[in-house]
Protein backbone atom coordinates (compact mmCIF):
# COMPACT_ATOMS: atom_id res chain seq x y z
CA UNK A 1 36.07 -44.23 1.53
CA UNK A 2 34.54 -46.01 -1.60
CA UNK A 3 32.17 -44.85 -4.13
CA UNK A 4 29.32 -46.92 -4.72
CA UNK A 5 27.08 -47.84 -8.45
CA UNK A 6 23.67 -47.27 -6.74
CA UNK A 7 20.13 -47.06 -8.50
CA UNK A 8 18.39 -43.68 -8.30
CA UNK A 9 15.29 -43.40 -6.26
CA UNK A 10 12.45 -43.55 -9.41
CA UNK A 11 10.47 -40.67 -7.89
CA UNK A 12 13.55 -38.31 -6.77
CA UNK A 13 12.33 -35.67 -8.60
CA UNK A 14 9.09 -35.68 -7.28
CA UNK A 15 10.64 -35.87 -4.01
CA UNK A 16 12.60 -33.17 -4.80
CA UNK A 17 9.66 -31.08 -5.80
CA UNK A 18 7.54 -32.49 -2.18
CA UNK A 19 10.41 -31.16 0.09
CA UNK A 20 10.88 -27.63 -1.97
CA UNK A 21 14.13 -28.84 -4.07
CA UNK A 22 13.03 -26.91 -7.18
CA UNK A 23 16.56 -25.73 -8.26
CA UNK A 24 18.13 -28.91 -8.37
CA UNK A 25 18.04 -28.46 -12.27
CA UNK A 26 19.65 -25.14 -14.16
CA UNK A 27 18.19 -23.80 -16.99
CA UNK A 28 20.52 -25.24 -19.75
CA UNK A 29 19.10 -28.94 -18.02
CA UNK A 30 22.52 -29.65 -16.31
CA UNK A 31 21.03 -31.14 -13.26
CA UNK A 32 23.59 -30.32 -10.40
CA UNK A 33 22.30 -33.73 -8.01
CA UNK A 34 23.43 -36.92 -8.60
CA UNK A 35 22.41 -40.35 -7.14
CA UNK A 36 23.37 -43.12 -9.14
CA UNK A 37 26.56 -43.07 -6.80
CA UNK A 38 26.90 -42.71 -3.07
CA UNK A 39 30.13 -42.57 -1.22
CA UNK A 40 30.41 -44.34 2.11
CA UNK A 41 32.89 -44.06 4.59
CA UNK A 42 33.88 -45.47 8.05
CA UNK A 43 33.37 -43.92 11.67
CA UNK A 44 37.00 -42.93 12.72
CA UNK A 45 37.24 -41.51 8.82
CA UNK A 46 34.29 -39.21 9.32
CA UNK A 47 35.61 -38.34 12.93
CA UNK A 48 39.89 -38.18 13.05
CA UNK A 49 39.95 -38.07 9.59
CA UNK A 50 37.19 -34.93 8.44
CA UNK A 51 35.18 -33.64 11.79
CA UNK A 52 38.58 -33.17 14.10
CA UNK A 53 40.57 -31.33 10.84
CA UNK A 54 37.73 -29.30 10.01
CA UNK A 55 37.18 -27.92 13.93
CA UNK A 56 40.97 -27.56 13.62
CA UNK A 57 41.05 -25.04 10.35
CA UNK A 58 37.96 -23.60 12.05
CA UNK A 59 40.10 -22.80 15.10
CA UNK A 60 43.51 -21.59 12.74
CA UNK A 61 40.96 -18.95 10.90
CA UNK A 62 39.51 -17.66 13.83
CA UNK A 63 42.95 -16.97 14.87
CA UNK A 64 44.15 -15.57 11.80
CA UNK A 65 40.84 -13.35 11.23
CA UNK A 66 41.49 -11.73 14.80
CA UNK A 67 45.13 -11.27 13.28
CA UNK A 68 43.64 -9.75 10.64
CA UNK A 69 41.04 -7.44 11.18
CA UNK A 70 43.42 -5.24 13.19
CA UNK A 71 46.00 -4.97 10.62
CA UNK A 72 45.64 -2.46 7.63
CA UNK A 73 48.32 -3.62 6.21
CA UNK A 74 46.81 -7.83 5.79
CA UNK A 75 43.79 -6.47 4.88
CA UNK A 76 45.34 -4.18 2.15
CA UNK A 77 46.94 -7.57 1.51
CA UNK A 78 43.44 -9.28 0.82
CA UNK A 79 42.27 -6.18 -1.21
CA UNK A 80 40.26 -5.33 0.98
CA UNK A 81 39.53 -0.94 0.55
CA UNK A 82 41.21 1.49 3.00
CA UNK A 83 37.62 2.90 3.43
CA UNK A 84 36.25 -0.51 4.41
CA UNK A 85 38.98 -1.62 7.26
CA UNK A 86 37.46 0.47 9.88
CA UNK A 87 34.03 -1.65 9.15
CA UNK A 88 35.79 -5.12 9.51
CA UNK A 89 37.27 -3.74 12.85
CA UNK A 90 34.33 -3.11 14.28
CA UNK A 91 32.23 -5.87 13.31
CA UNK A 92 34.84 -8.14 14.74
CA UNK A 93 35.55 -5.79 17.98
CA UNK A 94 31.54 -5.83 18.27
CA UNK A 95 31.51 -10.07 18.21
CA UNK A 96 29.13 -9.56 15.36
CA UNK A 97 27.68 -13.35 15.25
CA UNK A 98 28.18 -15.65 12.08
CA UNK A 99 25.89 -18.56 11.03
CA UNK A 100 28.01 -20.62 8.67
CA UNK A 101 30.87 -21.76 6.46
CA UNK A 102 31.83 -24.69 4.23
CA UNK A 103 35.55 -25.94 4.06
CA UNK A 104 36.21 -27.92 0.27
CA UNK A 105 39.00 -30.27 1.28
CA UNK A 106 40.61 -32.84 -0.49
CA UNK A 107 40.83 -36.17 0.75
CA UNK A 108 40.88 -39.71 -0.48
CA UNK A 109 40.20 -42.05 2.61
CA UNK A 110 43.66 -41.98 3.97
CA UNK A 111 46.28 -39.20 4.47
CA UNK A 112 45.70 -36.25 5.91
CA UNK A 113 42.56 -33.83 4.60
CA UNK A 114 44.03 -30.89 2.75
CA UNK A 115 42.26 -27.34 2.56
CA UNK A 116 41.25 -26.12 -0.92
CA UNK A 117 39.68 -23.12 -0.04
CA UNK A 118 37.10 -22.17 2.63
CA UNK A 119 33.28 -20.52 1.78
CA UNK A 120 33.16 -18.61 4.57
CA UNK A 121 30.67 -16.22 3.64
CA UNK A 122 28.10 -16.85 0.75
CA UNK A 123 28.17 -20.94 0.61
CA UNK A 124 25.57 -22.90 -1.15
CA UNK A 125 24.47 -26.56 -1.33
CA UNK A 126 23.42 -26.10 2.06
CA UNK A 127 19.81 -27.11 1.18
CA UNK A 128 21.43 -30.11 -0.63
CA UNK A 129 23.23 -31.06 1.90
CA UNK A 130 20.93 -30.78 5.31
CA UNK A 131 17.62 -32.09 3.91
CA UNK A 132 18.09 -33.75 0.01
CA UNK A 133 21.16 -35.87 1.13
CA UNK A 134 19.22 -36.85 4.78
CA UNK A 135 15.75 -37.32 2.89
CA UNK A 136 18.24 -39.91 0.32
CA UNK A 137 19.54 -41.65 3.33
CA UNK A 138 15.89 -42.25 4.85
CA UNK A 139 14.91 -43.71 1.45
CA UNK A 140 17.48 -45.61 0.80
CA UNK A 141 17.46 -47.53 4.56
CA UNK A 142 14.00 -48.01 4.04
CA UNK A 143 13.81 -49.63 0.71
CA UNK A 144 16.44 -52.25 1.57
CA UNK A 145 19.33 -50.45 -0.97
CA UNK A 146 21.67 -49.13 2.41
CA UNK A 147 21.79 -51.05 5.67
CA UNK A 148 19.20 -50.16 8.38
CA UNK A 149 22.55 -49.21 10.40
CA UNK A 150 23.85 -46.47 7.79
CA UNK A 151 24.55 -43.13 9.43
CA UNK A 152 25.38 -39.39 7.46
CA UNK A 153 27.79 -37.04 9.15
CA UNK A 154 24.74 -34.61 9.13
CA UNK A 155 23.57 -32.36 11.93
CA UNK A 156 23.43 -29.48 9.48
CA UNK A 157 19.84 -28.75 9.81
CA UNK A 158 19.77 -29.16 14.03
CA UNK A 159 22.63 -27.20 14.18
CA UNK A 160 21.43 -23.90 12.21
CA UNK A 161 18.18 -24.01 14.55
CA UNK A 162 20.10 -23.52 17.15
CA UNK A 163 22.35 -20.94 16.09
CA UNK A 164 20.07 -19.21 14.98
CA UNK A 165 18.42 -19.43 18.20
CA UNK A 166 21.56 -17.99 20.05
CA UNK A 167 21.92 -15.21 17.19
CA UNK A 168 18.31 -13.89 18.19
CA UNK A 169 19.12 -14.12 21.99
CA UNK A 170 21.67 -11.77 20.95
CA UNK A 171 20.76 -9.58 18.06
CA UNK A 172 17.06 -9.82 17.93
CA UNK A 173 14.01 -11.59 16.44
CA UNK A 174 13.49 -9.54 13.59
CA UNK A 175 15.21 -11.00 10.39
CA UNK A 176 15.46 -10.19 6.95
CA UNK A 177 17.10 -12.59 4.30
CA UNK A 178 18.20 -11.49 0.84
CA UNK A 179 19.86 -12.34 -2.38
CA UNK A 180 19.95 -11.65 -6.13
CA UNK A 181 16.07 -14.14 -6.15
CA UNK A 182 15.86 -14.35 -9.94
CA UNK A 183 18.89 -16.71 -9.28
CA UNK A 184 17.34 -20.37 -8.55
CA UNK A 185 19.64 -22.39 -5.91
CA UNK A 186 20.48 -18.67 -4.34
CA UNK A 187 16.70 -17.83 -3.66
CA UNK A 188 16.48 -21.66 -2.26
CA UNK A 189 19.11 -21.29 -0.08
CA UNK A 190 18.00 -18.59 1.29
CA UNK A 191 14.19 -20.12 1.25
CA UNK A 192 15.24 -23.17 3.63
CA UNK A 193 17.71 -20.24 5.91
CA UNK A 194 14.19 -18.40 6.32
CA UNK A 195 12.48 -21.31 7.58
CA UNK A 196 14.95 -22.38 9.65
CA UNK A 197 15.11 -19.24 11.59
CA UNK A 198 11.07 -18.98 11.47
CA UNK A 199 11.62 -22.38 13.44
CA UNK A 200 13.85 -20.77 15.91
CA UNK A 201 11.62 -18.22 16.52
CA UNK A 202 12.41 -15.74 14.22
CA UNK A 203 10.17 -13.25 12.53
CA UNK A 204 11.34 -13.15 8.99
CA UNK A 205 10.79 -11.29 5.69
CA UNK A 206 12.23 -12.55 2.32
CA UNK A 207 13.82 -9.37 -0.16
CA UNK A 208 15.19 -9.43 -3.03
CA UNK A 209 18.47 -7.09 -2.45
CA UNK A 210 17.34 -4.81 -5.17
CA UNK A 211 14.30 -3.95 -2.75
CA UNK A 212 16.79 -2.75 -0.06
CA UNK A 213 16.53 0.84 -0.04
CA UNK A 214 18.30 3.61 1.95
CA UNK A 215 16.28 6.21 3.80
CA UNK A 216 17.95 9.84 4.86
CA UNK A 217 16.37 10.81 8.03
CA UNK A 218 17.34 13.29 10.76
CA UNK A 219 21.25 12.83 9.70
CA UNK A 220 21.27 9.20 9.88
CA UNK A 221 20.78 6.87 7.04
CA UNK A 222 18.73 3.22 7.54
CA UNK A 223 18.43 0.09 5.20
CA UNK A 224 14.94 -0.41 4.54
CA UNK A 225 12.52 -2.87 2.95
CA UNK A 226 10.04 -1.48 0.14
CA UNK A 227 7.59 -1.68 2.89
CA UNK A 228 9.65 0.60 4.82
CA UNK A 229 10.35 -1.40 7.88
CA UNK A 230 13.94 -0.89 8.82
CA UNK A 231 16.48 -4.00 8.30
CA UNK A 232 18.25 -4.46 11.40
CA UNK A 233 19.46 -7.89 11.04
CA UNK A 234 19.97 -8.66 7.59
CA UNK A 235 21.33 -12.43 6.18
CA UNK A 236 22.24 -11.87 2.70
CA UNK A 237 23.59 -14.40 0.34
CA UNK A 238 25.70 -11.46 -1.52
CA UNK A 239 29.15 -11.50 -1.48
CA UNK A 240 31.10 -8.75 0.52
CA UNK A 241 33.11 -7.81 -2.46
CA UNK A 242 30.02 -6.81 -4.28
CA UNK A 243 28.44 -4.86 -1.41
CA UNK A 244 31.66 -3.05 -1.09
CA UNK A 245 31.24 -1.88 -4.80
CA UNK A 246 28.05 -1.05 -4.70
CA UNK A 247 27.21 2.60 -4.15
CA UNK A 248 25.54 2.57 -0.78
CA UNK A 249 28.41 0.51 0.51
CA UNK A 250 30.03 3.02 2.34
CA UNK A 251 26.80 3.55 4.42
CA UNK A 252 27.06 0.31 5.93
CA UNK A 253 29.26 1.35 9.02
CA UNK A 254 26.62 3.55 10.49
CA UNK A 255 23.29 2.16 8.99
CA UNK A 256 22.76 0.42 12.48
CA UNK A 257 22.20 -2.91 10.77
CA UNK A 258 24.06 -6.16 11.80
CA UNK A 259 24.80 -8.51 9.10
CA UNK A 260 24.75 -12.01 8.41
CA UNK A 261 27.75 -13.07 7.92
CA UNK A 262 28.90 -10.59 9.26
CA UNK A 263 31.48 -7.95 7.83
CA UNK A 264 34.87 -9.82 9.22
CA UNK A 265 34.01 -12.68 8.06
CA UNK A 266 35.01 -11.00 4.50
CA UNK A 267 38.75 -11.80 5.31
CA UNK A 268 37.78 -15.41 5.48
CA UNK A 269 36.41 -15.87 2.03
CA UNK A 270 39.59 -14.38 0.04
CA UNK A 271 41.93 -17.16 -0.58
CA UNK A 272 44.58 -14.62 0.80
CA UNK A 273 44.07 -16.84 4.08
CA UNK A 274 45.75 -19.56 2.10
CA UNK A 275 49.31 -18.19 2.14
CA UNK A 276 48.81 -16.15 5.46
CA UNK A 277 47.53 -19.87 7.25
CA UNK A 278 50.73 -21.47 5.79
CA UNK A 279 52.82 -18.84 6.80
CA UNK A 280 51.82 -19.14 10.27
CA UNK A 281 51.54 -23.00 10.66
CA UNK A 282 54.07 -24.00 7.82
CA UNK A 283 54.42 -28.36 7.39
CA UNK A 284 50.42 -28.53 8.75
CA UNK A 285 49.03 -31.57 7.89
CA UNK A 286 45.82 -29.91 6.80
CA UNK A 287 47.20 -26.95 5.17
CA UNK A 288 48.83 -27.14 1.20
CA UNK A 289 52.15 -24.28 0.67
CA UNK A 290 50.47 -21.32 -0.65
CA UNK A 291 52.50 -17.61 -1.41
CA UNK A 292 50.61 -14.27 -2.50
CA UNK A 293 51.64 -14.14 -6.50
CA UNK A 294 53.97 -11.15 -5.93
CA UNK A 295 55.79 -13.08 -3.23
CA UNK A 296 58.98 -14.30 -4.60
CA UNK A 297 58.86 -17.77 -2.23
CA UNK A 298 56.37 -18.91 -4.83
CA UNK A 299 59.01 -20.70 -6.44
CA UNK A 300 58.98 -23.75 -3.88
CA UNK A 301 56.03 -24.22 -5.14
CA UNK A 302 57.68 -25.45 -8.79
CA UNK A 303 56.38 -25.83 -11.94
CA UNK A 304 52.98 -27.23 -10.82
CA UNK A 305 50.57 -25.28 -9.01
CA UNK A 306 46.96 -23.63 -8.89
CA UNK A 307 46.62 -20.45 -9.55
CA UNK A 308 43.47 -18.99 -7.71
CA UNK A 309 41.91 -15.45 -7.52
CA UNK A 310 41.50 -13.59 -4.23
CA UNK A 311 38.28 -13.11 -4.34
CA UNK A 312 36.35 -15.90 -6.68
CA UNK A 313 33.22 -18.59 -6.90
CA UNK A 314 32.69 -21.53 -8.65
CA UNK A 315 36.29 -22.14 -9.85
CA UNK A 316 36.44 -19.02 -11.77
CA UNK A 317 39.56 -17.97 -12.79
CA UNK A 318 41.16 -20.95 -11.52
CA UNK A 319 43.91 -21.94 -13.13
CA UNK A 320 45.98 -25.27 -12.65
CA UNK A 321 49.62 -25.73 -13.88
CA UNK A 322 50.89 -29.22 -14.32
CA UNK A 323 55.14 -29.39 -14.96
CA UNK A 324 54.70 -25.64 -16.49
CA UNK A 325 52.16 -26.37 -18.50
CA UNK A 326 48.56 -25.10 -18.42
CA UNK A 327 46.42 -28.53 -17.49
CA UNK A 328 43.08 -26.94 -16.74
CA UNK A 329 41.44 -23.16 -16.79
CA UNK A 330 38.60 -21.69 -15.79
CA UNK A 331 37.05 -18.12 -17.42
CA UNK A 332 35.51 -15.52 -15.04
CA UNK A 333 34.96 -11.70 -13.26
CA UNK A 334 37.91 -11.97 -11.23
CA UNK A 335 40.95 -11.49 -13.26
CA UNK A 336 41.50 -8.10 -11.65
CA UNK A 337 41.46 -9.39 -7.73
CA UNK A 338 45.56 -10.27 -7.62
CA UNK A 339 45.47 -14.26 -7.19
CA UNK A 340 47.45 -16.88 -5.06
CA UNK A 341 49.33 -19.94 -5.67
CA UNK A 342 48.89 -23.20 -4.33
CA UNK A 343 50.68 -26.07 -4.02
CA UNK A 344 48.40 -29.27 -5.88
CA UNK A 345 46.56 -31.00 -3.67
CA UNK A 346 45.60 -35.13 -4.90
CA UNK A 347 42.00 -34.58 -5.90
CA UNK A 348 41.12 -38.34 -5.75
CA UNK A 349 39.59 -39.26 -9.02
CA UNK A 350 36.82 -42.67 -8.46
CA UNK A 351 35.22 -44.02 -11.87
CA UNK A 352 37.09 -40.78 -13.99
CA UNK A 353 35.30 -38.40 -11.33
CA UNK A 354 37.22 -35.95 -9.63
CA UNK A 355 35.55 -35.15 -5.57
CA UNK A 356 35.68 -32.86 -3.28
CA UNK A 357 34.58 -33.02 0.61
CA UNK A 358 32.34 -29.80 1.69
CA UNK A 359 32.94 -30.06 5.29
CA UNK A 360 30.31 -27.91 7.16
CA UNK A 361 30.82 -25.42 10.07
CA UNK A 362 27.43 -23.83 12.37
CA UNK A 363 28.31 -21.41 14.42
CA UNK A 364 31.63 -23.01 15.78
CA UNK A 365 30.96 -26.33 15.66
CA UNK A 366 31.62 -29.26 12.68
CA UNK A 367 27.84 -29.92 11.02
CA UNK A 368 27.97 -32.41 8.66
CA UNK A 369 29.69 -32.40 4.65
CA UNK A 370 28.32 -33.21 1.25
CA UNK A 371 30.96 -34.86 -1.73
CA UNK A 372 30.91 -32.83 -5.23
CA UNK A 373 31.84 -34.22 -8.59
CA UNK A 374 33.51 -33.01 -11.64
CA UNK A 375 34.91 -34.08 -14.74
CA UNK A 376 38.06 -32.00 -14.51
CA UNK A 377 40.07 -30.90 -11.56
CA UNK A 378 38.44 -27.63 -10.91
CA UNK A 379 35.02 -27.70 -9.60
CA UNK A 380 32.50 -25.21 -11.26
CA UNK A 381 28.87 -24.63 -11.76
CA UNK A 382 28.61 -28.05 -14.01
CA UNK A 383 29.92 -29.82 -10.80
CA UNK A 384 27.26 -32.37 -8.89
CA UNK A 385 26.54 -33.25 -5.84
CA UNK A 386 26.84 -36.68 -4.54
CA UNK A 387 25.34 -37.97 -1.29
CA UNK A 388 27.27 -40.37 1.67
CA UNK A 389 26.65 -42.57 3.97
CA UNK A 390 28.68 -44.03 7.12
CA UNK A 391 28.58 -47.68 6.82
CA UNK A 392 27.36 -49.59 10.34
């Protein structure tokens, strides 16, 4: 694993623009992709080191999440309502299918990956990763700047067509998709998730969640569209927690609509897994010590530590702890949630950047990753993205 000085492509933005990549820059002009570096990386890193590990955690949070879902007392754990358990029961009795999921590990080219967190149910930079990152590796092969031999660790984009393939075998062909649109990156996530499944044969409508309505009729109550078409399969790039909160959440049960991801996945994206994985598979090489913040084994963990909320995106409320002392801290909604602590994992640092390795799941199978940068140790919404390649 090396990180590489590399010259930009000179039309990337226009590129950008060609392919649909419109949200690559946020308003305040922090642009979030960055190509004047490139990681490579060998075969057997990309497959013992980061594919194996990541079908491994995939495998220990299945487990745990059938563990889980039929125990009121984890999910009161995970904060997780009373009202809601019976919800995350059935979804998970029902084999209610998922699409997708993004591990951040940390890893350096050498020991063991460790587990940071896993995005199990709203994860972005998938655009970046299936089709910016590949379209950068074309480029670059052709203009002479990477060997015609470079690979990517990248069957992202192959891999949701056919999941989502299998998910209308099972479900249906109807789809809507929906998120809060007046954000950029989340209404071009879910922009490239509508055409994928319009590849697989899906017949899809794009909503903005506000537009989701819920109609009273003959004792039964249906999401709907403004149109008035009911929403019987429904990918939303919304967070559980929110849904939960929000005031027609407790007419999800029995609205008849199955969601993407669906609702057990919810116990996967609290960091509660972290302590619950180590408890069951204590001294795994992919797994850091974590304890629940009320649990008095926290004090293995020392004086040095990360401090993370249950619920939480984009590093917020993340707080690390270096020999007692408060090294790094991020602001945010979820000071409320309870939190976790985690033992410090070595974020490798290359040229004064701090990375972290977004290792991809589809449906239950490794897909591909994508690196991100930051300045400090926690990565947030000023973070970048940094494309790979496998060297031949």
């Amino acid at each position: 694993m090396r990180r590489h000085i590399l010259n930009p492509r000179g039309d990337w933005r226009e590129i950008a623009i060609e392919v649909g990549y419109d949200f690559h820059t946020s308003e305040d002009r922090h642009t979030v992709w960055c190509e004047n570096a490139g990681y490579s990386f060998t075969l057997p890193q990309i497959e013992e080191d980061l594919e194996v590990p990541t079908a491994e955690l995939h495998r220990l949070c299945l487990d745990l999440a059938a563990e889980i879902v039929e125990s009121p007392a984890l999910m009161r754990r995970l904060g997780i309502p009373d009202w809601a358990h019976a919800l995350v029961t059935h979804s998970h009795r029902a084999c209610d299918p998922h699409l997708y999921g993004r591990f951040d590990l940390a890893y350096d080219g050498t020991g063991p990956a460790k587990l940071l967190e896993y995005n199990a149910d709203t994860p972005t930079a998938l655009f970046e990763t299936a089709v910016f990152q590949w379209r950068w590796l074309e480029d670059m092969r052709s203009s002479g700047a990477l060997p015609a031999g470079a690979d990517q660790f990248n069957a992202v984009h192959e891999r949701l067509l056919a999941r989502l393939v299998e998910i209308r075998a099972k479900v249906g062909d109807r789809l809507h998709l929906t998120c809060m649109t007046e954000f950029p990156e989340d209404s071009g996530t879910v922009g490239y998730l509508a055409d994928c499944a319009a590849q697989a044969g899906l017949k899809v409508r794009l909503v903005d969640v506000s537009n989701i309505g819920l109609r009273h009729e003959g004792g039964r109550q249906t999401f709907v569209d403004r149109g008035g078409e009911p929403v019987r399969l429904l990918f939303k790039l919304y967070p559980w927690e929110w849904l939960l909160r929000d005031s027609f959440g407790p007419a999800i049960a029995a609205s008849g609509t199955t969601f993407i991801e669906p609702a057990w996945k919810m116990v996967l994206s609290n960091k509660g897994i972290l302590p619950l994985l180590w408890e069951r598979h204590p001294g795994h090489p992919n797994l850091l010590p974590a304890y629940f913040e009320n649990d008095p084994r926290k004090v293995a963990l020392g004086k040095s530590f990360a401090r993370k909320p249950l619920p939480g995106r984009e590093g917020a409320n993340v707080m690390i702890v270096t020999d007692g002392q408060v090294s790094a801290a991020e602001d945010g909604p979820y000071a409320e949630g309870g939190y976790v602590r985690q033992a410090l994992a070595p974020i490798p640092e290359f040229d004064g950047r701090r990375v972290v390795i977004g290792s991809w799941v589809v449906g239950d199978e490794p897909a591909g990753m994508i690196l991100r940068e930051s300045a400090g140790p926690i990565s947030n919404d000023t973070s970048q993205f940094v494309p790979h390649f496998i060297v031949p």
